[in-house]
Protein backbone atom coordinates (compact mmCIF):
# COMPACT_ATOMS: atom_id res chain seq x y z
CA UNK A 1 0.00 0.00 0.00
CA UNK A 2 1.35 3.68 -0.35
CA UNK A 3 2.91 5.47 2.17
CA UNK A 4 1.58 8.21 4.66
CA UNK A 5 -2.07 8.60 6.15
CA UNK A 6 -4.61 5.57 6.02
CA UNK A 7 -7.68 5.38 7.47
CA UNK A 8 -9.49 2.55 8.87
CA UNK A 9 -12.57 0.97 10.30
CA UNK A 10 -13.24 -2.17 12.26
CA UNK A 11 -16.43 -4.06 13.90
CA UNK A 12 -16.75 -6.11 16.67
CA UNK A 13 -16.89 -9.17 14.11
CA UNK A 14 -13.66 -8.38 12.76
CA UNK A 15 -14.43 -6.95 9.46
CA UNK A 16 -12.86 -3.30 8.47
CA UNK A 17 -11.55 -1.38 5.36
CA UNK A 18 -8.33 0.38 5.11
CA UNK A 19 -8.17 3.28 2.64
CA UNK A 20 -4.88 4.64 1.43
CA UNK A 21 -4.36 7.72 -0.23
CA UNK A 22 -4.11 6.70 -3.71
CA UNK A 23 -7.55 6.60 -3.19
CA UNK A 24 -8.17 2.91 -3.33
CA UNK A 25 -10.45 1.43 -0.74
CA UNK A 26 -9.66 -2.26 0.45
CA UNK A 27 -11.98 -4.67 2.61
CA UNK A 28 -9.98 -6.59 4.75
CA UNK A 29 -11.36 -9.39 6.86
CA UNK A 30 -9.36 -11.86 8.11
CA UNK A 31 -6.23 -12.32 6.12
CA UNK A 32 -8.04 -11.46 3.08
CA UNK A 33 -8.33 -7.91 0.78
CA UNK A 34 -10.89 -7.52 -1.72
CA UNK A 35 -10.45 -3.60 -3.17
CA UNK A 36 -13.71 -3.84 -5.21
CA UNK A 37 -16.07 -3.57 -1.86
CA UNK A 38 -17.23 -0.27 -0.60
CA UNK A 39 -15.73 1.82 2.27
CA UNK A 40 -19.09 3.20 3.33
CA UNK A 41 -20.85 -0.22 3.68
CA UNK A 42 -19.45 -0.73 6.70
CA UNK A 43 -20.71 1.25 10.06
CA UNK A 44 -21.66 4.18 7.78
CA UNK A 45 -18.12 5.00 6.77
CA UNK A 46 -16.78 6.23 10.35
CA UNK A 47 -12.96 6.03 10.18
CA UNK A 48 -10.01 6.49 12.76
CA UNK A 49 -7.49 7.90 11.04
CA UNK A 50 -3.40 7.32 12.39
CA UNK A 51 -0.07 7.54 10.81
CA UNK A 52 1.82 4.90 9.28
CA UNK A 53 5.90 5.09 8.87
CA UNK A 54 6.94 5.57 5.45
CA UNK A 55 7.75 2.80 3.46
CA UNK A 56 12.29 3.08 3.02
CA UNK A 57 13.05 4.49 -0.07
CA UNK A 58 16.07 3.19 -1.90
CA UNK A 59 18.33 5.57 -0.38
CA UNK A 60 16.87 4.53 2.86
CA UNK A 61 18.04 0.76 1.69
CA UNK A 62 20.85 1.64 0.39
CA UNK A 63 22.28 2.71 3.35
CA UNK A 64 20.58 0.28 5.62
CA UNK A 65 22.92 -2.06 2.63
CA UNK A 66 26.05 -0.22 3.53
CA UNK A 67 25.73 -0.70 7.14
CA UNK A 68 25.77 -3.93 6.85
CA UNK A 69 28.85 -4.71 4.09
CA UNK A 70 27.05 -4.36 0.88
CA UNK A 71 28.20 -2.19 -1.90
CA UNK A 72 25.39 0.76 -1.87
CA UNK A 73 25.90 1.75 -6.17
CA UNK A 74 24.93 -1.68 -7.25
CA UNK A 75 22.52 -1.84 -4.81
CA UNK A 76 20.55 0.85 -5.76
CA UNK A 77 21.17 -0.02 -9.37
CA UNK A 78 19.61 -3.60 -8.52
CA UNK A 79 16.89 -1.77 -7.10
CA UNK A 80 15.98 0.79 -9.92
CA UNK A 81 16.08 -1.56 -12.49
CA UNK A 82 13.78 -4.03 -10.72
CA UNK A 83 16.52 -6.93 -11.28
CA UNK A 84 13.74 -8.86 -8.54
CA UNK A 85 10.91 -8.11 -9.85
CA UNK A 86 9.99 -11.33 -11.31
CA UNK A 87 11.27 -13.24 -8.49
CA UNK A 88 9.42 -11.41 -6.10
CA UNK A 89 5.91 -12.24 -8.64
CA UNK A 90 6.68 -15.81 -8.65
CA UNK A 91 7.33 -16.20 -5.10
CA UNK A 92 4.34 -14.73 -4.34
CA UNK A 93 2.50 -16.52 -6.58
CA UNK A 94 4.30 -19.95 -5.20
CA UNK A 95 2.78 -18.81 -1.63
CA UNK A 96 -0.51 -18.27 -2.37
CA UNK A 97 -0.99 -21.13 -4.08
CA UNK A 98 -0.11 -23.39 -1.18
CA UNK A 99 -2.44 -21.16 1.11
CA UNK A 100 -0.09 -18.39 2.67
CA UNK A 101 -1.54 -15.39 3.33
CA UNK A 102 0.20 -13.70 6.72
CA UNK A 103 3.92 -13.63 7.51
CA UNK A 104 5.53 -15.19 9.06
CA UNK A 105 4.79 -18.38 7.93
CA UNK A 106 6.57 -22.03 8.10
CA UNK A 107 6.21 -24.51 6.63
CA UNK A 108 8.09 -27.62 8.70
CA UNK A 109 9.40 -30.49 6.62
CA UNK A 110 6.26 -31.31 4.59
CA UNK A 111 5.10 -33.73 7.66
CA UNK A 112 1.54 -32.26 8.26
CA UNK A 113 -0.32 -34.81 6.68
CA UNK A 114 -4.18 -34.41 6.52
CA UNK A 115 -6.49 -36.81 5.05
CA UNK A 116 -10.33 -37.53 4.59
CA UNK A 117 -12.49 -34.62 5.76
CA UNK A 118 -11.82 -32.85 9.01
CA UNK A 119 -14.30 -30.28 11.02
CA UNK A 120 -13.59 -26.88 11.01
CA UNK A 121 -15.59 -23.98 12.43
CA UNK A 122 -16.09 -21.39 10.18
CA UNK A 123 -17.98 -18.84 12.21
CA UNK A 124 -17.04 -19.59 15.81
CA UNK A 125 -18.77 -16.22 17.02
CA UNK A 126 -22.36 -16.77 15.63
CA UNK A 127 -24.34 -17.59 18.66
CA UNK A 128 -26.43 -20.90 19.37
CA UNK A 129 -29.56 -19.47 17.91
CA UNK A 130 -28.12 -18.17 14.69
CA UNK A 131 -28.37 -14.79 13.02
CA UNK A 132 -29.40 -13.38 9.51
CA UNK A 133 -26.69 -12.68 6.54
CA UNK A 134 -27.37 -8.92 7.44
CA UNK A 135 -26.18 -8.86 10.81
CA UNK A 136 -23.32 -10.70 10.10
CA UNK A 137 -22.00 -9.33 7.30
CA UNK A 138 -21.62 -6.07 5.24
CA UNK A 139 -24.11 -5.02 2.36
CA UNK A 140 -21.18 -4.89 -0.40
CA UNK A 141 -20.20 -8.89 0.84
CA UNK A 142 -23.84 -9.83 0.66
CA UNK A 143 -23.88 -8.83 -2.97
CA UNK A 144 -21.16 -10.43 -3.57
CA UNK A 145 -21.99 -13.63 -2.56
CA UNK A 146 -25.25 -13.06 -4.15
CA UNK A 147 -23.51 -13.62 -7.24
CA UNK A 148 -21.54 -16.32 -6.51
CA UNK A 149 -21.59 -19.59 -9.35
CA UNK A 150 -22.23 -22.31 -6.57
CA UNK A 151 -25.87 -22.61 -7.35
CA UNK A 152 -25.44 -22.64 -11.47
CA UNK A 153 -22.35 -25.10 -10.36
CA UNK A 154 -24.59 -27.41 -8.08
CA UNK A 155 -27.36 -27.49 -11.21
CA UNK A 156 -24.96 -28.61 -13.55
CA UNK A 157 -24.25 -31.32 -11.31
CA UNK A 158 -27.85 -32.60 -10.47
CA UNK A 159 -27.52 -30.88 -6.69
CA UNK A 160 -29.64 -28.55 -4.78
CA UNK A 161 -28.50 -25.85 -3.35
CA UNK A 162 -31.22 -23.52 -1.72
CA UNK A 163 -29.75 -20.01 -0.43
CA UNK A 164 -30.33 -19.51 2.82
CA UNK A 165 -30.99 -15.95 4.78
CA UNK A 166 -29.41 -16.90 8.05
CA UNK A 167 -25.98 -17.96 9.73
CA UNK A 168 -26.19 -21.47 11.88
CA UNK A 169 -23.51 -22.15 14.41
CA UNK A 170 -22.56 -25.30 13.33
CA UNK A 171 -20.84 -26.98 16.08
CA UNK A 172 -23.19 -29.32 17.31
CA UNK A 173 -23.28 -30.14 13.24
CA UNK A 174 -19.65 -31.20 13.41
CA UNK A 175 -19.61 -32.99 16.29
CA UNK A 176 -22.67 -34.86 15.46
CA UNK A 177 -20.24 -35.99 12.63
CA UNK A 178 -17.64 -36.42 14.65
CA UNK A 179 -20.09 -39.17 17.02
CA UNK A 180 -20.80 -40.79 14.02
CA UNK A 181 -17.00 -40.94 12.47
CA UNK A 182 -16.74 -42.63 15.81
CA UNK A 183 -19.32 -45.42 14.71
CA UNK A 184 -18.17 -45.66 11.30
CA UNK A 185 -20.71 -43.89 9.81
CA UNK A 186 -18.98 -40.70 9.37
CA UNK A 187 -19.53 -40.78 5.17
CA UNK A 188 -23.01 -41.28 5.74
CA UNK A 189 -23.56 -38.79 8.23
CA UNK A 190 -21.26 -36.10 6.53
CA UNK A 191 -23.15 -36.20 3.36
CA UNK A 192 -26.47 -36.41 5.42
CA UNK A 193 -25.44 -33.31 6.97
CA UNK A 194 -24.80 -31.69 3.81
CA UNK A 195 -27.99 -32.64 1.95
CA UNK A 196 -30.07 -31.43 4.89
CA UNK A 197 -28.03 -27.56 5.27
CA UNK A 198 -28.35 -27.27 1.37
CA UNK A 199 -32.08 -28.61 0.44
CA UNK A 200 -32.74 -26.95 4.06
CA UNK A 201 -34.98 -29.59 5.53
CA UNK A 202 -33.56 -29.33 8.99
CA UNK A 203 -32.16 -27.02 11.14
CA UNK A 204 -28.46 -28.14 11.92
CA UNK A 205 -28.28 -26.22 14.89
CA UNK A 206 -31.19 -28.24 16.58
CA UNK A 207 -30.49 -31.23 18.83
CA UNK A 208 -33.57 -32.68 18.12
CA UNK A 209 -32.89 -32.60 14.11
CA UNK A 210 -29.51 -33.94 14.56
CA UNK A 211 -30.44 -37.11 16.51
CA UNK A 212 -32.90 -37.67 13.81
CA UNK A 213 -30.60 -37.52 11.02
CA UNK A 214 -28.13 -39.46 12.81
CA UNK A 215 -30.95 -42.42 13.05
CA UNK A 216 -31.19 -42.37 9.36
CA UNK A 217 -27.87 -43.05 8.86
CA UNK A 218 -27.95 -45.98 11.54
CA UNK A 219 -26.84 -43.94 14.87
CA UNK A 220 -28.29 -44.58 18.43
CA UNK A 221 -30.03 -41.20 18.28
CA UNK A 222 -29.87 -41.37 22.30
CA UNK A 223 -26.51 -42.01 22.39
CA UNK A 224 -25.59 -38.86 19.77
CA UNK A 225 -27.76 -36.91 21.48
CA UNK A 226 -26.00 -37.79 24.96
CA UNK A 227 -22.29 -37.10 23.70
CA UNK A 228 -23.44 -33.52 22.09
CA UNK A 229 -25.42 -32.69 25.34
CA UNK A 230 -22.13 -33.53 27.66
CA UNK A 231 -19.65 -31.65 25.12
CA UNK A 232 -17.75 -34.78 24.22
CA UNK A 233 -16.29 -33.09 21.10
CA UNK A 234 -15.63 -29.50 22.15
CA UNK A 235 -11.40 -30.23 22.74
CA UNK A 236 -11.44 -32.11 18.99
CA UNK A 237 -13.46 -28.92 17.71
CA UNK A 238 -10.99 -26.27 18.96
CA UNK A 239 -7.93 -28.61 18.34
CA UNK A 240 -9.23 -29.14 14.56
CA UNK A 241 -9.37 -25.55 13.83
CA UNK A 242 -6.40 -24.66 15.56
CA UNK A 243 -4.51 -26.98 13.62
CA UNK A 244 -6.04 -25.37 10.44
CA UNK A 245 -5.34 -21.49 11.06
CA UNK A 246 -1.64 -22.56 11.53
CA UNK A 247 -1.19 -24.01 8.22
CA UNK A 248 -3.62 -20.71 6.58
CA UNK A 249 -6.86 -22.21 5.93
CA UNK A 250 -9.73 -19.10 6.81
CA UNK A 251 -12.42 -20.37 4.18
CA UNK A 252 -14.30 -23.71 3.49
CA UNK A 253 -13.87 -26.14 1.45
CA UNK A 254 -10.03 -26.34 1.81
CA UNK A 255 -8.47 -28.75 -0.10
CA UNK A 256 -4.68 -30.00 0.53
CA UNK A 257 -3.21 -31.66 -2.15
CA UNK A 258 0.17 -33.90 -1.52
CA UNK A 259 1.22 -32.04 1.51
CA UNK A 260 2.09 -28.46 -0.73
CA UNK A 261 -1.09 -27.21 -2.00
CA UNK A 262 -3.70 -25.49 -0.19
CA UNK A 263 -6.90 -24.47 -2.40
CA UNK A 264 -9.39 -22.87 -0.63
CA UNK A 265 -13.01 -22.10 -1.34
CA UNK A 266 -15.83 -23.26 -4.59
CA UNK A 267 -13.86 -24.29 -7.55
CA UNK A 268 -14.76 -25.70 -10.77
CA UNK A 269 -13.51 -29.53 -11.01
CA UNK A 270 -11.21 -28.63 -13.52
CA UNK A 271 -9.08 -26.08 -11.45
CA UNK A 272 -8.92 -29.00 -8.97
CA UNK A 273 -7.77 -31.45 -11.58
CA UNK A 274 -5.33 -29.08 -12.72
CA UNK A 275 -3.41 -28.65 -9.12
CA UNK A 276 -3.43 -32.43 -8.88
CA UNK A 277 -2.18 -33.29 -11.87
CA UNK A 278 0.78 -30.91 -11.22
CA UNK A 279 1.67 -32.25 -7.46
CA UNK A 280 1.40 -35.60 -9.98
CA UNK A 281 4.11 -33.97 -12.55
CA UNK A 282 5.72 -32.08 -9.98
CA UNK A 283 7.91 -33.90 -7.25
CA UNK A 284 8.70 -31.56 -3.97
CA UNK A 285 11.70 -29.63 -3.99
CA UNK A 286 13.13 -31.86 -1.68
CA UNK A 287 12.30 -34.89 -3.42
């Protein structure tokens, strides 16, 4: 972003915009910038505006480069003639594609292995009851997802997919799953889950709807019901999306694909084929 004055606005759910004075407006939530939303959608505009240190220039760098041995000319020449440009594209590029998204990031011997489909709270904050799309979220977001392909995707593939006007907290959801991963029905139960949020003929948030679906799919509905009521999954819950905001994953679906690629959110098959046909072609750096 440019240097000098910015000015920026933040809500109590952890969305904000920062605007810099090029005169660009970026939505930030989470780790993630989207400069085509609207400054003003978000508690009417109200900013708090602060200072921000100037970015070094390359005479800044080129003596922070003599300070420390390096020859300060062909520094500066390095710099002006953007000798690192293209490195610094392709790095980037290299990081997002594998899910980074904050510094400072590590990535420790390509050992995380994850495999199957794991729980992960999206929206830890939305209370038991629920709440509607417009408390949660700005106006310029809601549009956006308005427009989203999922629906024209889901079609093409024989699926419903029924927009829905409210937020769930889905935790008892995932444990529910998580009961019935215990019982080896956890496929059953996972798509059950799935077909019931989507064609919306059950409220996932209700104890009573979950032990029913869980009897469909062959569970003791007693016995699910029991282990939600006592909180038997809560520690696997929190430790499950611990685990996954280390290694960058904000957004569902995330896919991981041979221990290097992280692709996160609704994708066309083919863009999925595509990254695993390359960790197919591609052996790891180390390999």
């Amino acid at each position: 972003m440019p240097n000098g004055t910015v000015k920026k606005v933040v809500n109590d759910r952890g969305f904000g915009f920062i605007a810099a004075e090029d005169g660009k407006e970026y939505f930030f939530h989470r780790s993630g910038l989207d400069s085509s939303l609207n400054f003003d959608s978000l508690n009417g505009g109200e900013a708090v505006t602060f200072e921000v240190e100037a970015s070094a220039n390359v005479e800044d760098l080129k003596r922070i480069g003599a300070e420390h041995g390096l020859d300060p000319e062909q520094m500066g020449r390095a710099l002006s003639d953007g000798r690192y440009e293209d490195l610094l594209d392709a790095n980037r590029r290299e990081a997002t594609q594998v899910g980074i998204n904050a510094i400072p990031a590590h990535v420790f011997g390509l050992r995380y292995l994850v495999m199957g489909a794991h729980p992960y709270e999206l929206h830890p904050d939305v209370p038991a009851q629920g709440m509607s799309f417009e408390e949660y979220f700005p106006p310029s977001y809601l549009t956006r997802i308005a427009a989203a392909p999922y629906v024209a995707m889901a079609e093409q593939e024989g699926l419903v997919m029924k927009r829905g006007g409210r937020l769930i907290n889905s935790r008892l959801a995932l444990a529910a799953a998580e009961f019935a991963r215990d019982h080896d029905r956890f496929e059953a139960m996972h798509k059950a889950l799935f077909k019931a949020y989507w064609e919306r003929t059950a409220d996932l948030a209700s104890l009573d709807h979950l032990k029913r679906i869980g009897a469909e799919q062959g569970l003791d509905a007693d016995e699910l019901g029991a282990a939600l009521e006592e909180g038997r999954y809560e520690e696997l819950l929190d430790a499950n999306r611990r685990e996954a905001v280390q290694v960058g994953i904000n957004a569902i679906p995330a896919h991981v694909f041979g221990m290097r690629f992280l692709v996160m959110g609704a994708h066309p098959f083919e863009i999925l084929k595509q990254v695993a046909e390359r960790v197919e072609s591609e052996p790891p750096a180390n390999g």
